[in-house]
Protein backbone atom coordinates (compact mmCIF):
# COMPACT_ATOMS: atom_id res chain seq x y z
CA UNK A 1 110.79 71.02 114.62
CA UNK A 2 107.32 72.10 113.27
CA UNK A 3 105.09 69.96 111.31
CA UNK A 4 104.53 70.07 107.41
CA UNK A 5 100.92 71.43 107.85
CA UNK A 6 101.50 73.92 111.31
CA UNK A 7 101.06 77.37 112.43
CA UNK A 8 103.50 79.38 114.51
CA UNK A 9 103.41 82.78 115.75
CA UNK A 10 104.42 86.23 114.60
CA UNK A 11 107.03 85.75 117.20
CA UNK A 12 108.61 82.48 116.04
CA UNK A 13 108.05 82.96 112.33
CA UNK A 14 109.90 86.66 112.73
CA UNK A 15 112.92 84.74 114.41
CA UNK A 16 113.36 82.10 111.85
CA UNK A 17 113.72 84.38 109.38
CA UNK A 18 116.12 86.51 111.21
CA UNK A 19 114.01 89.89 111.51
CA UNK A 20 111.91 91.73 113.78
CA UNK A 21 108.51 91.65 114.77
CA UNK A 22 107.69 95.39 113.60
CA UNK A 23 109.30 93.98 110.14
CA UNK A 24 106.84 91.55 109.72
CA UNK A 25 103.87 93.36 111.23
CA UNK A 26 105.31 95.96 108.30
CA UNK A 27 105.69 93.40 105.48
CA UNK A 28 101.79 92.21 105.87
CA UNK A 29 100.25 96.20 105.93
CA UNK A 30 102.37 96.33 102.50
CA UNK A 31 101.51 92.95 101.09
CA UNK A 32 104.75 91.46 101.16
CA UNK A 33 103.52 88.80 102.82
CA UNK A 34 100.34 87.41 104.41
CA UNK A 35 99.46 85.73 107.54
CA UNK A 36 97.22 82.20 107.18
CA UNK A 37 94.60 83.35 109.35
CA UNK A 38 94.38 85.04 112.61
CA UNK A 39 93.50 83.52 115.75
CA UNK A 40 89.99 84.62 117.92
CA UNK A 41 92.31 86.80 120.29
CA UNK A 42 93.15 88.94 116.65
CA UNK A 43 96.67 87.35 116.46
CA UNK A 44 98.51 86.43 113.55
CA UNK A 45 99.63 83.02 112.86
CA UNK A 46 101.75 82.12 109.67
CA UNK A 47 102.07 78.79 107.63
CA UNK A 48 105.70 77.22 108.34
CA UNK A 49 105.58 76.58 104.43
CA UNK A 50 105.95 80.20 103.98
CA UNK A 51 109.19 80.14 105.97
CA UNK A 52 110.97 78.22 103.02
CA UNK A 53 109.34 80.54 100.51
CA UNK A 54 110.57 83.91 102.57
CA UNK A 55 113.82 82.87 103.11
CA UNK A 56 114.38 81.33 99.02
CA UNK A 57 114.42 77.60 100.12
CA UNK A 58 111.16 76.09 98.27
CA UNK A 59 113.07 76.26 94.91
CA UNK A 60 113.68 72.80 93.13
CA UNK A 61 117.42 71.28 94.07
CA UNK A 62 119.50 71.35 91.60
CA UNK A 63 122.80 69.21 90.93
CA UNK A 64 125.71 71.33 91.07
CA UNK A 65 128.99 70.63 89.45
CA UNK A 66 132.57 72.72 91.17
CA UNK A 67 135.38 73.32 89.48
CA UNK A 68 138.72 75.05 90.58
CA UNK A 69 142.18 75.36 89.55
CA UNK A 70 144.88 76.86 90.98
CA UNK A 71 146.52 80.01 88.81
CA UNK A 72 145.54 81.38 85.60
CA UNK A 73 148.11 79.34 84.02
CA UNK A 74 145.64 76.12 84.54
CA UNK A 75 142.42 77.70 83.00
CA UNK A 76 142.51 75.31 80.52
CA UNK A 77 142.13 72.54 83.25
CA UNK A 78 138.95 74.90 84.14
CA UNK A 79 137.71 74.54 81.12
CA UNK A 80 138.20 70.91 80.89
CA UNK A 81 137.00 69.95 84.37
CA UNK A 82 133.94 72.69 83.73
CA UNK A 83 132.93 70.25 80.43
CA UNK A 84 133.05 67.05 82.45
CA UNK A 85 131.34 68.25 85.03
CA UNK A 86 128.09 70.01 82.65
CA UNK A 87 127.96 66.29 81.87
CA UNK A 88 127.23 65.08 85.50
CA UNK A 89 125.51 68.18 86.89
CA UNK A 90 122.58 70.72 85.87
CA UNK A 91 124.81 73.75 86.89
CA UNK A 92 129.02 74.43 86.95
CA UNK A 93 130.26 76.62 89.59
CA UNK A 94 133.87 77.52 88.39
CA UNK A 95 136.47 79.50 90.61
CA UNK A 96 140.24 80.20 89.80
CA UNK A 97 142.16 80.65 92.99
CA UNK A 98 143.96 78.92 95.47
CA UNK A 99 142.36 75.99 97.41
CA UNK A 100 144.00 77.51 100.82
CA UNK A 101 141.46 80.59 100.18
CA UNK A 102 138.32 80.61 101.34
CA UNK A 103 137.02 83.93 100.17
CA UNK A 104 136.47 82.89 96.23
CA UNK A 105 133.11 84.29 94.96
CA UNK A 106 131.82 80.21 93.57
CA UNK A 107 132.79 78.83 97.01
CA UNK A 108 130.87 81.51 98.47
CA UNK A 109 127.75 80.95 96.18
CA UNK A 110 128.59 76.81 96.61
CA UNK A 111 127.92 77.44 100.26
CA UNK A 112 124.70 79.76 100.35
CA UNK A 113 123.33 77.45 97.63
CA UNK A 114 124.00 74.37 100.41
CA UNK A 115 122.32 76.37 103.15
CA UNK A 116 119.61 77.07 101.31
CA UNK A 117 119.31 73.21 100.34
CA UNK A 118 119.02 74.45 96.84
CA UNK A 119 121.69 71.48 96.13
CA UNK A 120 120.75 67.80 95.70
CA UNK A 121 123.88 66.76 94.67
CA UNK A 122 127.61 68.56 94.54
CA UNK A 123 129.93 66.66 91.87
CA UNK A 124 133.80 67.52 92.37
CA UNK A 125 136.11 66.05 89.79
CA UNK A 126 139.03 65.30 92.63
CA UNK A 127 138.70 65.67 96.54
CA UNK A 128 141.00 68.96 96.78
CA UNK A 129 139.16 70.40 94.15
CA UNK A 130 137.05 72.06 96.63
CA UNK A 131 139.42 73.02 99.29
CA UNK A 132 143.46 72.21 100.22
CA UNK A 133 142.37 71.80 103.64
CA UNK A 134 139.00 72.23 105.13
CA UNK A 135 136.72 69.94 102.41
CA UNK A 136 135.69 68.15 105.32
CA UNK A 137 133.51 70.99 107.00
CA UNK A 138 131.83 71.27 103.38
CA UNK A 139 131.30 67.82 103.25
CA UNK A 140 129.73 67.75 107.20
CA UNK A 141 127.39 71.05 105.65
CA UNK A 142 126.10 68.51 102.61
CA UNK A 143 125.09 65.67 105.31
CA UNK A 144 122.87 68.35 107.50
CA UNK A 145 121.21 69.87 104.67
CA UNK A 146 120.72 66.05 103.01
CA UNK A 147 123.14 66.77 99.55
CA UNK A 148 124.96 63.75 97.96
CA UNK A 149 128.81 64.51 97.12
CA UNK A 150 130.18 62.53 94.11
CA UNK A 151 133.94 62.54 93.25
CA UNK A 152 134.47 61.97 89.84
CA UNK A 153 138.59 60.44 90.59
CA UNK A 154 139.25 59.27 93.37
CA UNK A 155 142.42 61.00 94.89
CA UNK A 156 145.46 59.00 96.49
CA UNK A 157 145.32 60.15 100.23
CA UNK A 158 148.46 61.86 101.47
CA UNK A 159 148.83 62.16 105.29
CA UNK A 160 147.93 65.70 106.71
CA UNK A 161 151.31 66.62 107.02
CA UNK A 162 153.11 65.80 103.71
CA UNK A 163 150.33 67.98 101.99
CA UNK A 164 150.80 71.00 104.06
CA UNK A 165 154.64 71.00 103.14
CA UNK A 166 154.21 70.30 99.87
CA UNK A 167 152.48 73.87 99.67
CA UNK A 168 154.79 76.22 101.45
C-alpha cells in the first residue's frame, strides 16, 4: 500500500479509480482534477490523498443505524426499531422486504456506504435484521473496511437448518 504523504503515477492513480488514462489526462485539461506536480521528464504524478477525495471516501464516518421488517403488515415494527435506532446512530437506513432478498435499495446503500468506509459503526437491533442468511459476509465487509457492528438484542441462535425450514 502507498504511504500517507506519496506520489503515484498517472498509470496507477487511473487504475485505482477504475478509469482510463485518456480519462484522466481529460479530467486535468478540464480542471476536474489536478496533478501535484510533474516530474523533470514532464510526467504527471498525483497525491494518493486525492484518490479518497475522487472516489467519495475522505467524508467523515458516520454511525449508521439498519432497520428491516419483513411485510408491510410490520411497518409499525419499522417505525419502532427506526426510533431506537436514531437513538444509537447519526443516520437510519430503513428497508421493508424480505431478509432472503438481497436486492433492497437500504441494503444496497448499507453496502456502498461500507465500501466507501463512510461507516464507523453499523447498529442492528437483532442479528437477522440485516439478512436471513448471509449477515456474515456483511459482517466480514465491516472488519476490512475497520466498522464496529453493535446488536442492540442479542438473538437466541438456531442451528442453520431449523431456520431455513422455518421459512419455506
Amino acid at each position: 500500500m502507498y504511504q500517507v504523504n506519496s506520489y503515484v503515477s498517472i498509470g496507477e492513480f487511473a487504475t485505482c479509480i477504475g478509469v482510463s488514462v485518456c480519462t484522466v489526462r481529460r479530467w486535468c485539461r478540464a480542471g476536474k482534477i489536478t496533478e501535484s506536480f510533474r516530474t523533470q521528464g514532464n510526467h504527471r504524478r498525483f497525491s494518493v490523498s486525492l484518490i479518497d477525495q475522487v472516489l467519495g471516501r475522505d467524508k467523515p464516518r458516520v454511525s449508521v443505524g439498519y432497520a428491516r421488517v419483513s411485510s408491510h403488515d410490520q411497518k409499525k415494527d419499522l417505525i419502532m426499531r427506526a426510533a431506537r435506532l436514531s437513538s444509537h446512530s447519526e443516520l437510519v437506513i430503513e428497508d421493508l422486504g424480505s431478509g432472503l432478498n438481497c436486492k433492497k435499495r437500504g441494503l444496497k446503500k448499507l453496502l456502498a456506504m461500507l465500501l466507501n468506509k463512510q461507516v464507523s459503526r453499523l447498529t442492528l437491533t437483532h442479528q437477522d435484521r440485516l439478512l436471513r442468511f448471509g449477515q456474515e459476509l456483511i459482517y466480514q465487509v465491516c472488519r476490512w473496511v475497520g466498522t464496529d457492528v453493535e446488536l442492540l438484542e442479542e438473538s437466541q441462535v438456531i442451528p442453520f437448518e431449523e431456520e431455513l425450514c422455518k421459512t419455506f
